[in-house]
N, C-alpha and C. Protein backbone atom coordinates (compact mmCIF):
# COMPACT_ATOMS: atom_id res chain seq x y z
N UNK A 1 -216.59 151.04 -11.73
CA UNK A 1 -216.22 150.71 -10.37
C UNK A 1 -215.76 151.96 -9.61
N UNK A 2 -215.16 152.90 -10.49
CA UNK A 2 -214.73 153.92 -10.02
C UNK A 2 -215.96 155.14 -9.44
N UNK A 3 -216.76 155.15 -10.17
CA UNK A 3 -217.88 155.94 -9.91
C UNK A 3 -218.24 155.03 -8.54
N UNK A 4 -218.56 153.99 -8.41
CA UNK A 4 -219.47 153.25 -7.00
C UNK A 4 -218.72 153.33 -6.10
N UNK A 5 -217.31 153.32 -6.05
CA UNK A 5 -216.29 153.74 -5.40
C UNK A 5 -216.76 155.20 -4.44
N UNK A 6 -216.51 156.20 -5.77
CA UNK A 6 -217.40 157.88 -5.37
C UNK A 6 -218.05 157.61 -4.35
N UNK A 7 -219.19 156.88 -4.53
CA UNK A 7 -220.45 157.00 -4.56
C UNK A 7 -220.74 156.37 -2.93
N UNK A 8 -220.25 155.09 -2.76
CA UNK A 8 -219.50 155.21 -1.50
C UNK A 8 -219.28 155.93 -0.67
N UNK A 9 -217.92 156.42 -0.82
CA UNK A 9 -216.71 157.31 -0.32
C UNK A 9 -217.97 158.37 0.38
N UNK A 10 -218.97 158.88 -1.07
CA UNK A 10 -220.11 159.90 -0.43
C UNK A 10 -220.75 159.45 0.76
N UNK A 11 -221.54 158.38 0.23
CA UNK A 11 -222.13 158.10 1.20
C UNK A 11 -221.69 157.69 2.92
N UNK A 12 -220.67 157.43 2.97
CA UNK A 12 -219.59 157.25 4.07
C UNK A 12 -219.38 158.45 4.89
N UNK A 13 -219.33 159.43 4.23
CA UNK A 13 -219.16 160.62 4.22
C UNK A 13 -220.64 161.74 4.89
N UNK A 14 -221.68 161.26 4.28
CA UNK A 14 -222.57 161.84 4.53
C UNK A 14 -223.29 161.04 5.88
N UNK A 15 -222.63 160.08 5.98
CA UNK A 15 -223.54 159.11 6.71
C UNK A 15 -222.86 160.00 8.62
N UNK A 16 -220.91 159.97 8.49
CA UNK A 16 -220.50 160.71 9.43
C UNK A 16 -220.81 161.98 9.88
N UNK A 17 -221.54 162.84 8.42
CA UNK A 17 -221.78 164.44 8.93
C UNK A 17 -223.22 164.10 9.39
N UNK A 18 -224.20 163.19 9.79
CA UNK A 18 -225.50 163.35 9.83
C UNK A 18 -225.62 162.58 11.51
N UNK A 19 -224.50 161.95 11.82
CA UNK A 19 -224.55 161.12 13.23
C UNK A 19 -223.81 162.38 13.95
N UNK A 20 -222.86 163.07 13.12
CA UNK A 20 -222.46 164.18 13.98
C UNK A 20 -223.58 165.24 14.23
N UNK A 21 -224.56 165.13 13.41
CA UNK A 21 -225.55 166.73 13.33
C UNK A 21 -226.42 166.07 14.52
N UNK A 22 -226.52 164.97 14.45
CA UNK A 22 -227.67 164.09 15.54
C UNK A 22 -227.20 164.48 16.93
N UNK A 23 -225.76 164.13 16.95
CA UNK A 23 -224.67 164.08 18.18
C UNK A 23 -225.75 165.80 19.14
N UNK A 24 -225.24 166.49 18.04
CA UNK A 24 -225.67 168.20 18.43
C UNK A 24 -226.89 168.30 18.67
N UNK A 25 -227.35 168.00 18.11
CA UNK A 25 -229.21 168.02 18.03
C UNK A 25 -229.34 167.12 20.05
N UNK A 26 -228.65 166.28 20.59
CA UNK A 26 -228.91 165.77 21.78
C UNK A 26 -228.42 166.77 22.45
N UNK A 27 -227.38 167.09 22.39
CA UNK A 27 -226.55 167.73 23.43
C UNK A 27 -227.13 169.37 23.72
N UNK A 28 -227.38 170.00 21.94
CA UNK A 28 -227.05 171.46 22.17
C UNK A 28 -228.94 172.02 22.28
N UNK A 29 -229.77 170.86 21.40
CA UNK A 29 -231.18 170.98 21.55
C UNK A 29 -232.14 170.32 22.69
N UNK A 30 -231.56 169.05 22.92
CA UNK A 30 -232.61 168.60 23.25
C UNK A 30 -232.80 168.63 25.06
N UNK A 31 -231.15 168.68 25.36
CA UNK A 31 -230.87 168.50 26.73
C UNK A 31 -231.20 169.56 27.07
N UNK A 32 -231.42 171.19 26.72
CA UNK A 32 -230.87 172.14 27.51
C UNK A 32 -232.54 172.90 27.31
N UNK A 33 -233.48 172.15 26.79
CA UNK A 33 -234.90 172.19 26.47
C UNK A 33 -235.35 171.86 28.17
N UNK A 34 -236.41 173.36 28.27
CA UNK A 34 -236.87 172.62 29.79
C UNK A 34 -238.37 172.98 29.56
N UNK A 35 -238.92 172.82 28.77
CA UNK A 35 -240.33 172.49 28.85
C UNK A 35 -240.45 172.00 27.72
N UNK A 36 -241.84 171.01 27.82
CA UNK A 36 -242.30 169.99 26.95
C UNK A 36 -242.45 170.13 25.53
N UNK A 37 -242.77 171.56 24.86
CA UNK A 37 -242.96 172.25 23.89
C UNK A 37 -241.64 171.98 23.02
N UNK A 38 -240.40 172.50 23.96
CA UNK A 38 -239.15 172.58 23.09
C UNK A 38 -238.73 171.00 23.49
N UNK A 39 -238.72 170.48 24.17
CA UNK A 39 -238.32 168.50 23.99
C UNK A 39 -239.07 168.37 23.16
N UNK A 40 -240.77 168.26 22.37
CA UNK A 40 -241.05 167.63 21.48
C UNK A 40 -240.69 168.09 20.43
N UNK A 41 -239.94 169.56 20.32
CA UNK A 41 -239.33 170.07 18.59
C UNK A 41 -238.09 169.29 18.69
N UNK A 42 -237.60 169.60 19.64
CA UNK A 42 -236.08 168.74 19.68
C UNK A 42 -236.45 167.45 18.60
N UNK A 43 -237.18 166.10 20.42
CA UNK A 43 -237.19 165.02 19.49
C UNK A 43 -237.37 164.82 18.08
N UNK A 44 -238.79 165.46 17.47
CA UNK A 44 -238.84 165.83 15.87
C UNK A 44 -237.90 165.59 15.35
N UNK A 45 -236.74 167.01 15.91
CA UNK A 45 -235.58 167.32 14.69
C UNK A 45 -234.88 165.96 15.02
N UNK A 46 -234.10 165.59 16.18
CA UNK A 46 -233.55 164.14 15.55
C UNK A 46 -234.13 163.24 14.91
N UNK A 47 -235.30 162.38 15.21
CA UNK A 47 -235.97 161.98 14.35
C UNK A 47 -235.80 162.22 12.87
N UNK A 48 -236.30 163.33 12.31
CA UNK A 48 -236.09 163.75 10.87
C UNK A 48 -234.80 163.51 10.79
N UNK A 49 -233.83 164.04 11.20
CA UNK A 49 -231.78 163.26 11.02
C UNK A 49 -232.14 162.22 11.01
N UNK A 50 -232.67 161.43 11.97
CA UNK A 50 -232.63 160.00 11.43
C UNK A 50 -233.09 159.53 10.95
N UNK A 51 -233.80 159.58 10.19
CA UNK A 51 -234.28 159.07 8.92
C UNK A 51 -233.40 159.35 7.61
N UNK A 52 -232.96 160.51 7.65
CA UNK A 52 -232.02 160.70 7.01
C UNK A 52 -230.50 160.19 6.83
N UNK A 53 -230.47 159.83 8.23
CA UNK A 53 -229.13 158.93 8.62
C UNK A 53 -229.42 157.20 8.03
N UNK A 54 -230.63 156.33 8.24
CA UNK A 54 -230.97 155.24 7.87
C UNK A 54 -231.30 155.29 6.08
N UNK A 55 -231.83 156.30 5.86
CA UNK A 55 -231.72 156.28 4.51
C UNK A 55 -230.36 156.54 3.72
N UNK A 56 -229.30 157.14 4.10
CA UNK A 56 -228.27 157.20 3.56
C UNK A 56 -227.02 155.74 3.79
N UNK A 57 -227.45 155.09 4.97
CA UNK A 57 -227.20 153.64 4.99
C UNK A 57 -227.70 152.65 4.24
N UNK A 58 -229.19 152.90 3.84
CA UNK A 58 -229.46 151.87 2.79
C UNK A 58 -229.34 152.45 1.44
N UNK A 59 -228.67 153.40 1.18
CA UNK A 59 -228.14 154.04 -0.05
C UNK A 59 -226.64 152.93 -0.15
N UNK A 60 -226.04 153.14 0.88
CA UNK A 60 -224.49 153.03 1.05
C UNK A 60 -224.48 151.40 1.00
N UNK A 61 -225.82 150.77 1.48
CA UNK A 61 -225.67 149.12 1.33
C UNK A 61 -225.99 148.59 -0.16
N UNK A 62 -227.25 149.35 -1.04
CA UNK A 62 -227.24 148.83 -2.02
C UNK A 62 -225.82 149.45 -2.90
N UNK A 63 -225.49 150.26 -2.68
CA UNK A 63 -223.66 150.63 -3.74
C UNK A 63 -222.85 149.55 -3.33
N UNK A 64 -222.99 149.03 -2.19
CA UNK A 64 -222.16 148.06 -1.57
C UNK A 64 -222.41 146.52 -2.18
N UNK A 65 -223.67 146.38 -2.67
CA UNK A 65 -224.17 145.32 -3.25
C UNK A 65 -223.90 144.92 -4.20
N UNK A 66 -223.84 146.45 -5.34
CA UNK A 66 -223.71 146.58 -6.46
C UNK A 66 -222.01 146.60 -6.96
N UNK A 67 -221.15 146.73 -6.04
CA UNK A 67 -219.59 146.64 -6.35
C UNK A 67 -219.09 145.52 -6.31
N UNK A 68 -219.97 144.48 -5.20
CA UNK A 68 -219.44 142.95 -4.99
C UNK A 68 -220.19 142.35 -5.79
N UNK A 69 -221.63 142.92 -6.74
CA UNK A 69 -221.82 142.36 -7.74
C UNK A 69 -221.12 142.33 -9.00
N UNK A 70 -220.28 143.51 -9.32
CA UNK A 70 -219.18 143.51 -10.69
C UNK A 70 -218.46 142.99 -10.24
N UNK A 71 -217.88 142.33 -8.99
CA UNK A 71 -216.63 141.66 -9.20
C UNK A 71 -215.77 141.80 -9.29
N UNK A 72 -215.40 143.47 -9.48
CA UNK A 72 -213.63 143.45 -9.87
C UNK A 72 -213.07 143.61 -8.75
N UNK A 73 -212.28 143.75 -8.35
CA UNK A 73 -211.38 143.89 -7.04
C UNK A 73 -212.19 143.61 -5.71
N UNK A 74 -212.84 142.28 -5.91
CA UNK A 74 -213.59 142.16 -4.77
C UNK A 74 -213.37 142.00 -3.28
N UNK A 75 -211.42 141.15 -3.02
CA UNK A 75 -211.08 141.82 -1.96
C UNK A 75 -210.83 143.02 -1.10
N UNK A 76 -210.30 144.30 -1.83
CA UNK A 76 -209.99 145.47 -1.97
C UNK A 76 -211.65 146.01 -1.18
N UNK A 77 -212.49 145.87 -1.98
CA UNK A 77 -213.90 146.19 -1.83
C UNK A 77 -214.33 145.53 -0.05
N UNK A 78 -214.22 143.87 -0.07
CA UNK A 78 -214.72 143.78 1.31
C UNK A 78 -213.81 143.88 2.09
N UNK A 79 -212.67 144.34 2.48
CA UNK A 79 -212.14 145.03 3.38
C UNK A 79 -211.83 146.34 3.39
N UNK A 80 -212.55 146.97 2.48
CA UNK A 80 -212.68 148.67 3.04
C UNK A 80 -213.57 148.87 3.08
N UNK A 81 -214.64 148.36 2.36
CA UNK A 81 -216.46 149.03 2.15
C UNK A 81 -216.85 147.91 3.09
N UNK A 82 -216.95 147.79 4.53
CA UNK A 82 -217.48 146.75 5.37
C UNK A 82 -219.25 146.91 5.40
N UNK A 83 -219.89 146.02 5.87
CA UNK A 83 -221.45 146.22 5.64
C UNK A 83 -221.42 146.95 6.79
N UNK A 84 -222.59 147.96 6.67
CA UNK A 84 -223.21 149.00 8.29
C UNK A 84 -224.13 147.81 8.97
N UNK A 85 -223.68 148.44 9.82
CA UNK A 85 -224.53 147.72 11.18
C UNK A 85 -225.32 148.89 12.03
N UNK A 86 -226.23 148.17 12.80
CA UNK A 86 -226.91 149.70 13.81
C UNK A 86 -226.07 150.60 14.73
N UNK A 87 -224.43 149.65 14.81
CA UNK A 87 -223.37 149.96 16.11
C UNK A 87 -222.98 150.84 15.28
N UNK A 88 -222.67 150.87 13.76
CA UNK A 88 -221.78 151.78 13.14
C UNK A 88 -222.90 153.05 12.95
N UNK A 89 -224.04 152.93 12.89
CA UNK A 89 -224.53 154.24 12.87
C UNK A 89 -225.02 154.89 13.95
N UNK A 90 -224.73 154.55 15.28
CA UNK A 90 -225.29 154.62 16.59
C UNK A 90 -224.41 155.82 17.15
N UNK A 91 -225.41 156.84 17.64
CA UNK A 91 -224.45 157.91 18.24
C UNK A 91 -223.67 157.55 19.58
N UNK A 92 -222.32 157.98 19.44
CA UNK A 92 -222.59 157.21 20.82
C UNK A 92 -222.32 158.38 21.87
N UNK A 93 -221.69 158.10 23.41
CA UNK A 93 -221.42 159.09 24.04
C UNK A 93 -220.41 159.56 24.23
N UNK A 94 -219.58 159.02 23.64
CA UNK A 94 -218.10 159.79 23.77
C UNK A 94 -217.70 160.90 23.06
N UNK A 95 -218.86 160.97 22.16
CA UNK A 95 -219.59 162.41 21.20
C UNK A 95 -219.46 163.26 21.90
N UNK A 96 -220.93 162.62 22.24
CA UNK A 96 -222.21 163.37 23.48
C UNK A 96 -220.81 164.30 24.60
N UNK A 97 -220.16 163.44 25.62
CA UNK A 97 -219.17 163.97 26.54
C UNK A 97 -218.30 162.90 26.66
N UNK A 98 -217.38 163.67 26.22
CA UNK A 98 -215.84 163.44 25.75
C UNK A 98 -215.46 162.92 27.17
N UNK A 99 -215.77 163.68 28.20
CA UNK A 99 -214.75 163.51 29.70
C UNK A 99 -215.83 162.76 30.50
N UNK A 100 -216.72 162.00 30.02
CA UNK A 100 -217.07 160.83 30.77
C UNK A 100 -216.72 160.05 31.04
N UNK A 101 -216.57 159.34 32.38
CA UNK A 101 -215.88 158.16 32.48
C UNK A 101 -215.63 156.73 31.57
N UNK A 102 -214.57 156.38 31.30
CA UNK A 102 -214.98 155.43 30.39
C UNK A 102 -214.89 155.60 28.97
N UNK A 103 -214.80 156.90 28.73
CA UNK A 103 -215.01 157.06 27.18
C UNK A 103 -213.90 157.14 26.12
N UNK A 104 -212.15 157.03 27.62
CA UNK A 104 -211.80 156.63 26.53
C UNK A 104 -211.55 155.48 26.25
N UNK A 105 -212.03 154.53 26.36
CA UNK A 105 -212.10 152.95 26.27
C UNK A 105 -213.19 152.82 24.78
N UNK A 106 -213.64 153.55 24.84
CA UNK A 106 -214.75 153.19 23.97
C UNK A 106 -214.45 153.27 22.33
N UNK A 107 -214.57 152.29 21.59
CA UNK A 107 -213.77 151.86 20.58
C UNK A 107 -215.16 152.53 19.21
N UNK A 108 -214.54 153.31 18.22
CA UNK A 108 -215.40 153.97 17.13
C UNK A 108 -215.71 153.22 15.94
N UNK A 109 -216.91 152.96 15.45
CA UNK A 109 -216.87 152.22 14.43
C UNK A 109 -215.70 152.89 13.10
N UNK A 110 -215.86 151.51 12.57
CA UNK A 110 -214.66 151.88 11.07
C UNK A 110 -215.25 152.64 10.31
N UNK A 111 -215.96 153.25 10.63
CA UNK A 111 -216.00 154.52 9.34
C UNK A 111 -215.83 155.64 9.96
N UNK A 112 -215.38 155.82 11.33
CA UNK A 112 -214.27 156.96 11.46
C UNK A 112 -213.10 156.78 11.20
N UNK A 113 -212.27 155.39 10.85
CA UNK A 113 -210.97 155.43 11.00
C UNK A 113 -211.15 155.30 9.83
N UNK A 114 -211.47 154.98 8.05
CA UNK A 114 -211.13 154.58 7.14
C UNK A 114 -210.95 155.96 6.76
N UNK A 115 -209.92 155.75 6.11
CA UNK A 115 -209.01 156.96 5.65
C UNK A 115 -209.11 156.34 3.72
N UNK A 116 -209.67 157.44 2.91
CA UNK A 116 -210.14 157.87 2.04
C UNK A 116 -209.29 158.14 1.03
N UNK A 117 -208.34 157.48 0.14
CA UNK A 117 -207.96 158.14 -1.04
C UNK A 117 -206.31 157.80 0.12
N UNK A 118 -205.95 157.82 0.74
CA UNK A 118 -204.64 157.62 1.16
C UNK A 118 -204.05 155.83 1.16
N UNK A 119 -202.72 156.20 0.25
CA UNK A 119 -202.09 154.60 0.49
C UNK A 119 -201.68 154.58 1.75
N UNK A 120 -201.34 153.10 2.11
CA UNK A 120 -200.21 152.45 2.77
C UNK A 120 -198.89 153.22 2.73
N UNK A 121 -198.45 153.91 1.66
CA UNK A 121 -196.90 153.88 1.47
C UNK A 121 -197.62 155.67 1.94
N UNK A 122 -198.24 155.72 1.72
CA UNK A 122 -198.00 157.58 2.05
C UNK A 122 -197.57 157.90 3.63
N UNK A 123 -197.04 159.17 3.48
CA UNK A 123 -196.63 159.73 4.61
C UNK A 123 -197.58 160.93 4.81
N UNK A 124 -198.67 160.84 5.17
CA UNK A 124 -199.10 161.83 5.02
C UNK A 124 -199.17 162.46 6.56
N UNK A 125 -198.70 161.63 7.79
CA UNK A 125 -198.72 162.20 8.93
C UNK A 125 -197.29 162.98 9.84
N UNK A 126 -196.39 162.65 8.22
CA UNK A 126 -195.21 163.60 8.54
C UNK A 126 -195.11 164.92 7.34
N UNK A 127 -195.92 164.88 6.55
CA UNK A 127 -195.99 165.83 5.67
C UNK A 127 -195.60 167.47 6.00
N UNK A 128 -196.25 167.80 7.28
CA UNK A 128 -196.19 169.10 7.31
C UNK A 128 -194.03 169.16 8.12
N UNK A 129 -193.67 168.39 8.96
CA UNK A 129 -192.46 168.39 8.77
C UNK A 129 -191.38 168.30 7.75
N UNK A 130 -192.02 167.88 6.74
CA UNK A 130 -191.38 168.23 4.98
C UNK A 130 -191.61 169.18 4.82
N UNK A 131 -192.46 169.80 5.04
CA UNK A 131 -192.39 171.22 4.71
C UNK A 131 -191.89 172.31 5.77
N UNK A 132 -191.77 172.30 6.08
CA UNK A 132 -191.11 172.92 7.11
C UNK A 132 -189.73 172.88 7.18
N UNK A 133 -189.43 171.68 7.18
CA UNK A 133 -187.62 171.68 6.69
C UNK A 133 -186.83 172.15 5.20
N UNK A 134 -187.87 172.61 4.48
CA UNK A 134 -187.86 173.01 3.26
C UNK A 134 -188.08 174.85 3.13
């Protein structure tokens, strides 16, 4: 359980660095492309990310399959390992531009907020003031 756990955690992981590489690929390639030549390498390169992004989701769904198939801590499991949806892998624009109207309303799927290996009881957002008073 512990390994599918990993294995997870990876894929969770890889799934955020590849919607972020996409994010760039719009903004820093594709927008600032002014003839047709460099928009169709652009599109390409996202494309290829995304495929790479959908394949690392159906990596992350069958581990997901396979943990609520052993059974052990199966609550634990469906409220942290939630199933992906197209919203959770969808770039969105508050990426893209931060100071668009609206964006800060705009609510991030849970696999930016799931926090990884940290309890409930930790303090880990006063930590560096422990040290410091020390």
């Amino acid at each position: 359980m512990e390994l599918r756990r990993g294995h997870a955690n990876d894929c969770l992981g890889s799934i955020r660095r590849t919607i972020g590489q996409e994010a760039f690929e719009y903004k820093k390639v594709l927008c600032p492309a002014h003839d047709k030549i460099h928009q169709t390498r652009a599109w390409t390169s996202i494309q290829n990310i995304h495929q790479g992004l959908v394949l690392q989701a159906r990596i992350y769904k069958r581990t997901r399959e396979v943990m609520m198939k052993l059974g052990i801590d199966l609550e634990g499991v469906e409220s942290l390992y939630k199933p992906l949806t197209a919203e959770d892998i969808k770039v969105s624009s508050a990426i893209n531009d931060p100071n668009k109207a609206g964006s800060s309303r705009t609510k991030l799927s849970w696999i930016w907020t799931l926090h990884q290996g940290v309890q409930t009881n930790d303090n880990h957002l006063t930590e560096c003031g422990f040290l410091i008073r020390y």
